[in-house]
Protein backbone atom coordinates (compact mmCIF):
# COMPACT_ATOMS: atom_id res chain seq x y z
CA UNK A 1 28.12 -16.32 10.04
CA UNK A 2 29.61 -19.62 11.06
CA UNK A 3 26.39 -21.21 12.23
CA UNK A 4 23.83 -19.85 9.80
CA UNK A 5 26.12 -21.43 6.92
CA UNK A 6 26.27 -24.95 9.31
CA UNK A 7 22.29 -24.62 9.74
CA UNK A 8 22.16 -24.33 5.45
CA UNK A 9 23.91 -27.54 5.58
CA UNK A 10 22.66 -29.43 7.96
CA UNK A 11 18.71 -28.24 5.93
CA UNK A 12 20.76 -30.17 2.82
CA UNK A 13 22.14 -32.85 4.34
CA UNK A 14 19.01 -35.27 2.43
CA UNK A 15 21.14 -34.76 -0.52
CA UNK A 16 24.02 -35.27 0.70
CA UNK A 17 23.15 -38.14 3.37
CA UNK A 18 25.13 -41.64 2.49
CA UNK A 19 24.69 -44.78 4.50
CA UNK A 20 25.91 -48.58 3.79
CA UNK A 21 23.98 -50.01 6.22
CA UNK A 22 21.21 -52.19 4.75
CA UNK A 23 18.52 -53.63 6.79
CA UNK A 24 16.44 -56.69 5.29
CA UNK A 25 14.33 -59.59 6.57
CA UNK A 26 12.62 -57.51 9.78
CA UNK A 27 9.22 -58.20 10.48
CA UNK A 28 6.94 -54.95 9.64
CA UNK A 29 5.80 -55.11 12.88
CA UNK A 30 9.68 -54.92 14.62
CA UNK A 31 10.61 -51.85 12.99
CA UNK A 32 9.34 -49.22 16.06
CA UNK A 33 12.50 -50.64 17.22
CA UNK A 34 14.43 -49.09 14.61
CA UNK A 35 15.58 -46.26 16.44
CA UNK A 36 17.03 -48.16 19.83
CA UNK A 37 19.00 -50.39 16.93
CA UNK A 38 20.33 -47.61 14.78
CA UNK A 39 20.28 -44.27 16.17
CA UNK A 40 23.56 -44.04 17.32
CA UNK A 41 24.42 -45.09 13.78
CA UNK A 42 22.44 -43.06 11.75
CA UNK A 43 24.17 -39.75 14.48
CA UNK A 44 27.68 -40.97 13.58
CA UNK A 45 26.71 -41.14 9.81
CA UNK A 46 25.32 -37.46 10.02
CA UNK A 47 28.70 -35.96 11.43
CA UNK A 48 30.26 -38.03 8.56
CA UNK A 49 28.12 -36.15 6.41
CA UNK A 50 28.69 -32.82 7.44
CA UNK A 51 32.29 -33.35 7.41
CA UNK A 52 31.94 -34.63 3.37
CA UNK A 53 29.52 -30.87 3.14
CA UNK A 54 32.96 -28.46 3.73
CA UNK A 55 31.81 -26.74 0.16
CA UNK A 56 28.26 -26.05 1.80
CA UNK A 57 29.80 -24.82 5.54
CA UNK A 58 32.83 -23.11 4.56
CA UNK A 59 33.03 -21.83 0.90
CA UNK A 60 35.79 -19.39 1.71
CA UNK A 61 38.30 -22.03 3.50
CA UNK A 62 37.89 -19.99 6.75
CA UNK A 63 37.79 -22.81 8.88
CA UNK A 64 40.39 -25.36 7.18
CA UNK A 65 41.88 -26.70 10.24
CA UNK A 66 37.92 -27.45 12.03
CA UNK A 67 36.05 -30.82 11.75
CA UNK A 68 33.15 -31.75 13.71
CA UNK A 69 33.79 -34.53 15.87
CA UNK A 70 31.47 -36.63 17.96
CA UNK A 71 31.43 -37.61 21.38
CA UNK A 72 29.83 -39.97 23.03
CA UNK A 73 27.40 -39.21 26.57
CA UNK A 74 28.93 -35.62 26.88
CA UNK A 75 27.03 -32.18 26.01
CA UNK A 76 26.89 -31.20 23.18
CA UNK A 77 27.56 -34.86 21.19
CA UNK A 78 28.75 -33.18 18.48
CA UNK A 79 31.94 -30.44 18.49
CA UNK A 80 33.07 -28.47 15.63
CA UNK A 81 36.66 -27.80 16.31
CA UNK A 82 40.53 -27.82 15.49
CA UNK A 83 43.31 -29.33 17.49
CA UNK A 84 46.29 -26.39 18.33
CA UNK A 85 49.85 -26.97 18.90
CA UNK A 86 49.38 -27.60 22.53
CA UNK A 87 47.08 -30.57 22.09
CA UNK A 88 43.90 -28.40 23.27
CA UNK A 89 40.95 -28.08 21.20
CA UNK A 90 39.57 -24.97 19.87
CA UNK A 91 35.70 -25.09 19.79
CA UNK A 92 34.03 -23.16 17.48
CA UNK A 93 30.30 -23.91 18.26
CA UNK A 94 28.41 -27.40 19.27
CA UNK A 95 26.07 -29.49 18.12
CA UNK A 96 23.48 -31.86 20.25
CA UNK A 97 22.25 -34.02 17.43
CA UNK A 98 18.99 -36.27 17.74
CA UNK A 99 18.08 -38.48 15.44
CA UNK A 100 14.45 -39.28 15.29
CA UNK A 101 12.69 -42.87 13.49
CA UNK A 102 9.75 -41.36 11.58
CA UNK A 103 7.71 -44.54 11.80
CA UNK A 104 8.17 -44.40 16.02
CA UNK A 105 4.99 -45.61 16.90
CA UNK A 106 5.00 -42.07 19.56
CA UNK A 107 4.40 -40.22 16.43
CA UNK A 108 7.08 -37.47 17.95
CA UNK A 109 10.81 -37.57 18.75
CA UNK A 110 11.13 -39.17 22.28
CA UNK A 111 14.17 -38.14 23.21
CA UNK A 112 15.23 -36.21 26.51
CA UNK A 113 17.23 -32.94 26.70
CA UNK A 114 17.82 -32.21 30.20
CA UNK A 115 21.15 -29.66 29.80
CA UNK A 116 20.99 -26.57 31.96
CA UNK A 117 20.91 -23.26 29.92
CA UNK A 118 24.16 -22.52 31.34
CA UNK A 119 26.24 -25.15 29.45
CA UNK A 120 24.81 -24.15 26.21
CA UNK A 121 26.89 -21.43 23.90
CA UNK A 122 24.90 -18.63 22.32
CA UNK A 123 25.69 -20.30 18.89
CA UNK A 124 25.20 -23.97 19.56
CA UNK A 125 22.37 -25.81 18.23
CA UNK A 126 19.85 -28.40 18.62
CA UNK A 127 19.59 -30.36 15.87
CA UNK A 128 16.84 -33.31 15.21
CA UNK A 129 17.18 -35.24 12.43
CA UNK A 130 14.28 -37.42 11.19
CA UNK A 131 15.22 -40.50 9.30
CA UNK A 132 13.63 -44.22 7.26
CA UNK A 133 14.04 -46.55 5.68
CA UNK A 134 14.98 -46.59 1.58
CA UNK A 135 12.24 -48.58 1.05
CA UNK A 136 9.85 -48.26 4.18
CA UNK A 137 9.87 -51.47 5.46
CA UNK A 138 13.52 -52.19 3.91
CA UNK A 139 16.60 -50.85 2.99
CA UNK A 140 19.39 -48.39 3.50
CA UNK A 141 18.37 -45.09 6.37
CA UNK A 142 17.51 -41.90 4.16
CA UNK A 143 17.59 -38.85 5.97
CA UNK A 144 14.64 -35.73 5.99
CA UNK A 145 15.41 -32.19 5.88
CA UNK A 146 16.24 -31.53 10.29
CA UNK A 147 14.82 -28.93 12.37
CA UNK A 148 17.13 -26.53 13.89
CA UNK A 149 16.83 -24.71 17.43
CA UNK A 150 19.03 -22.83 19.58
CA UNK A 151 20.39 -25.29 21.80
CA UNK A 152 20.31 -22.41 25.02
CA UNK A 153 16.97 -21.19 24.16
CA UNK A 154 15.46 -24.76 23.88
CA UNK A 155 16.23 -25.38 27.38
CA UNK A 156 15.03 -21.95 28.71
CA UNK A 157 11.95 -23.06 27.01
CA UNK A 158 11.81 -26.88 28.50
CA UNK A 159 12.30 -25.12 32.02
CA UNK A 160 9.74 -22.63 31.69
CA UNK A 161 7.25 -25.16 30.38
CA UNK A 162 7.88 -27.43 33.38
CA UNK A 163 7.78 -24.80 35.86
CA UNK A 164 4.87 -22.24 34.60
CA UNK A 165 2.76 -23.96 31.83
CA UNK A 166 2.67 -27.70 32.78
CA UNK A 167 -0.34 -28.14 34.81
CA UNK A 168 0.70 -30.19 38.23
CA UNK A 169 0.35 -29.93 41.64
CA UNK A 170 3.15 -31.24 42.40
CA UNK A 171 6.79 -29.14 42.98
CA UNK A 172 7.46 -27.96 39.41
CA UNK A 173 10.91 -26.72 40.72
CA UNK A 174 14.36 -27.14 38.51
CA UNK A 175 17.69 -27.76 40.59
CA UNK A 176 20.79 -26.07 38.20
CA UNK A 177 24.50 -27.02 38.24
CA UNK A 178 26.08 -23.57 39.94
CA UNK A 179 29.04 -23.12 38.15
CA UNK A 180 27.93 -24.86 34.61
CA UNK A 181 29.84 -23.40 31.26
CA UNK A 182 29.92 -24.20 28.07
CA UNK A 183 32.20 -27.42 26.82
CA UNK A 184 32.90 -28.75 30.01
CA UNK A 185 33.25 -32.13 28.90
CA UNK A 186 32.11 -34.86 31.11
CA UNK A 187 31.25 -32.45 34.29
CA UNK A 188 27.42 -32.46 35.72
CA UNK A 189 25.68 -30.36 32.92
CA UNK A 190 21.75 -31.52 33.98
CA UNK A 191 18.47 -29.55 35.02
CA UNK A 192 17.39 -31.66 37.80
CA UNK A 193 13.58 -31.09 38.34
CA UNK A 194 12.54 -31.87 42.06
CA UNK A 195 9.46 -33.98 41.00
CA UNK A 196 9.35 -35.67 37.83
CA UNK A 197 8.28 -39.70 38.73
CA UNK A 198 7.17 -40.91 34.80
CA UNK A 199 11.08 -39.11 33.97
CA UNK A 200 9.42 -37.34 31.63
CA UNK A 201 11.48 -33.94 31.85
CA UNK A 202 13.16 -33.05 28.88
CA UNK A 203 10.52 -34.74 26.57
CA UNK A 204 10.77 -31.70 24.33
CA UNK A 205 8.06 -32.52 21.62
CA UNK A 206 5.42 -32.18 24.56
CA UNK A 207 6.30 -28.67 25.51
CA UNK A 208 4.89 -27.99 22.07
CA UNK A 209 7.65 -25.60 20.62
CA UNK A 210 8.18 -28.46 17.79
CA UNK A 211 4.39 -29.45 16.88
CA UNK A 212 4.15 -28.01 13.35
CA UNK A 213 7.51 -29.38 12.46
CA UNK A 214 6.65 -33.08 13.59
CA UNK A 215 2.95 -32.67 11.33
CA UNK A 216 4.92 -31.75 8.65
CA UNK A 217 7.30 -35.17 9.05
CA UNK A 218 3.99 -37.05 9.85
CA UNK A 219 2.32 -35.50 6.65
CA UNK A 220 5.09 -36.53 4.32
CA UNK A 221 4.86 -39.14 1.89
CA UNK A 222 6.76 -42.70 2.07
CA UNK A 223 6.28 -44.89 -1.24
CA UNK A 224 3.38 -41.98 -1.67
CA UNK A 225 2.12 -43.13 1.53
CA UNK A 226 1.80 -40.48 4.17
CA UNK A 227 4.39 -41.34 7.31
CA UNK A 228 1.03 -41.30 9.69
CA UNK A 229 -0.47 -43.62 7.70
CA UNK A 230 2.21 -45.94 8.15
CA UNK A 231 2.33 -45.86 11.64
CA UNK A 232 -1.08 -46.28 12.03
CA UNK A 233 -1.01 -49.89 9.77
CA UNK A 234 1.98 -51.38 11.54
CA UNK A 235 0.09 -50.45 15.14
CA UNK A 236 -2.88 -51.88 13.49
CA UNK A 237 -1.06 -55.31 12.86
CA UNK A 238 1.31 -55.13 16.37
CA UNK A 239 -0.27 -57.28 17.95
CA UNK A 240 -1.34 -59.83 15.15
């Protein structure tokens, strides 16, 4: 199946991972900022990757004509698809790719994932991708192995969380696009919660479906320093 072999590679894209960009001279103490500065980089450098992986994805040749292609503020970001004679695309499955800083002083992948169930295909994926620094405090991004979800059941999960297990007394409501579909393009794909003033809906590492991954990125070592560890010395010196 198409997206089980695309889930093997995206589990070996560490080894396949490439990047030219080089960062030197940042203060230890700037580098929670990493992720504003280079994670739209580090995403286009993934799809790169996976396009360089065909051997991984499609061993047979089955899918010659597809390429995943990225696309900028649309759901999903990333598209795995072939152009036909018409000038239409044919989309085989999608891709919302997240790249997370593993020295983020919030210890968990901050992003927000607000797209209604709706507009997610049975086969496309969430994909998070944790990244640092070649030599911690320097050097070119190296990529950890990503955690893979179900893009659909992610946000059937992030709405029942809201609605049912978050504790609030305020209206844990969701407002959904009526008529959303999968690959839409730019059209209004967004849960819309009717309360939400610290905008923290779609936070998905505090609905808790991700916790034992993000230990296991905290618990790895860096220079045979444990990521955690890191973050707690650079919040140590912030302010210094």
């Amino acid at each position: 199946m198409l997206r089980d072999r695309v889930q093997d590679a995206l589990l070996a894209l560490p080894g396949y991972f490439d990047s030219t960009t080089n960062i030197e001279g940042l203060a230890a103490t700037d580098l929670f900022s990493l992720n504003t500065v280079l994670g739209a980089t580090i995403e286009v450098q993934v799809v790169q990757t996976l396009n360089r992986m065909r051997d991984v994805w499609d061993p047979n040749d089955e899918w010659t004509l597809h390429r995943f292609d990225r696309q900028a503020q649309t759901f999903p970001d990333v598209l795995f698809r072939c152009r036909k004679s018409t000038g239409e695309y044919d989309t085989a499955l999608g891709v919302e790719l997240k790249g997370w800083y593993m020295l983020a002083k919030e210890r968990e992948p901050s992003f927000r994932y607000r797209v209604t169930p709706g507009a997610c295909a049975d086969w496309d994926l969430l994909v998070v991708v944790p990244w640092h620094l070649s030599n911690v405090l320097s050097g070119v991004p190296r990529v950890s192995a990503p955690a893979c979800w179900s893009a659909k059941h992610i946000a059937e999960h992030r709405n029942h969380w809201w609605s049912h297990i978050r504790e609030t007394e305020l209206d844990a409501s969701i407002e959904s696009p009526a008529e959303a579909a999968p690959y839409m393009g730019r059209d209004n794909t967004s849960d819309k919660p009717a309360k939400d003033g610290g905008g923290n809906f779609g936070r998905i590492a505090r609905t808790g479906i991700m916790d034992d991954w993000v230990r296991e990125i905290l618990d790895e070592p860096l220079a045979g320093v444990p990521v955690d560890s890191w973050i707690n010395f650079l919040k140590q010196h912030e302010s210094q």
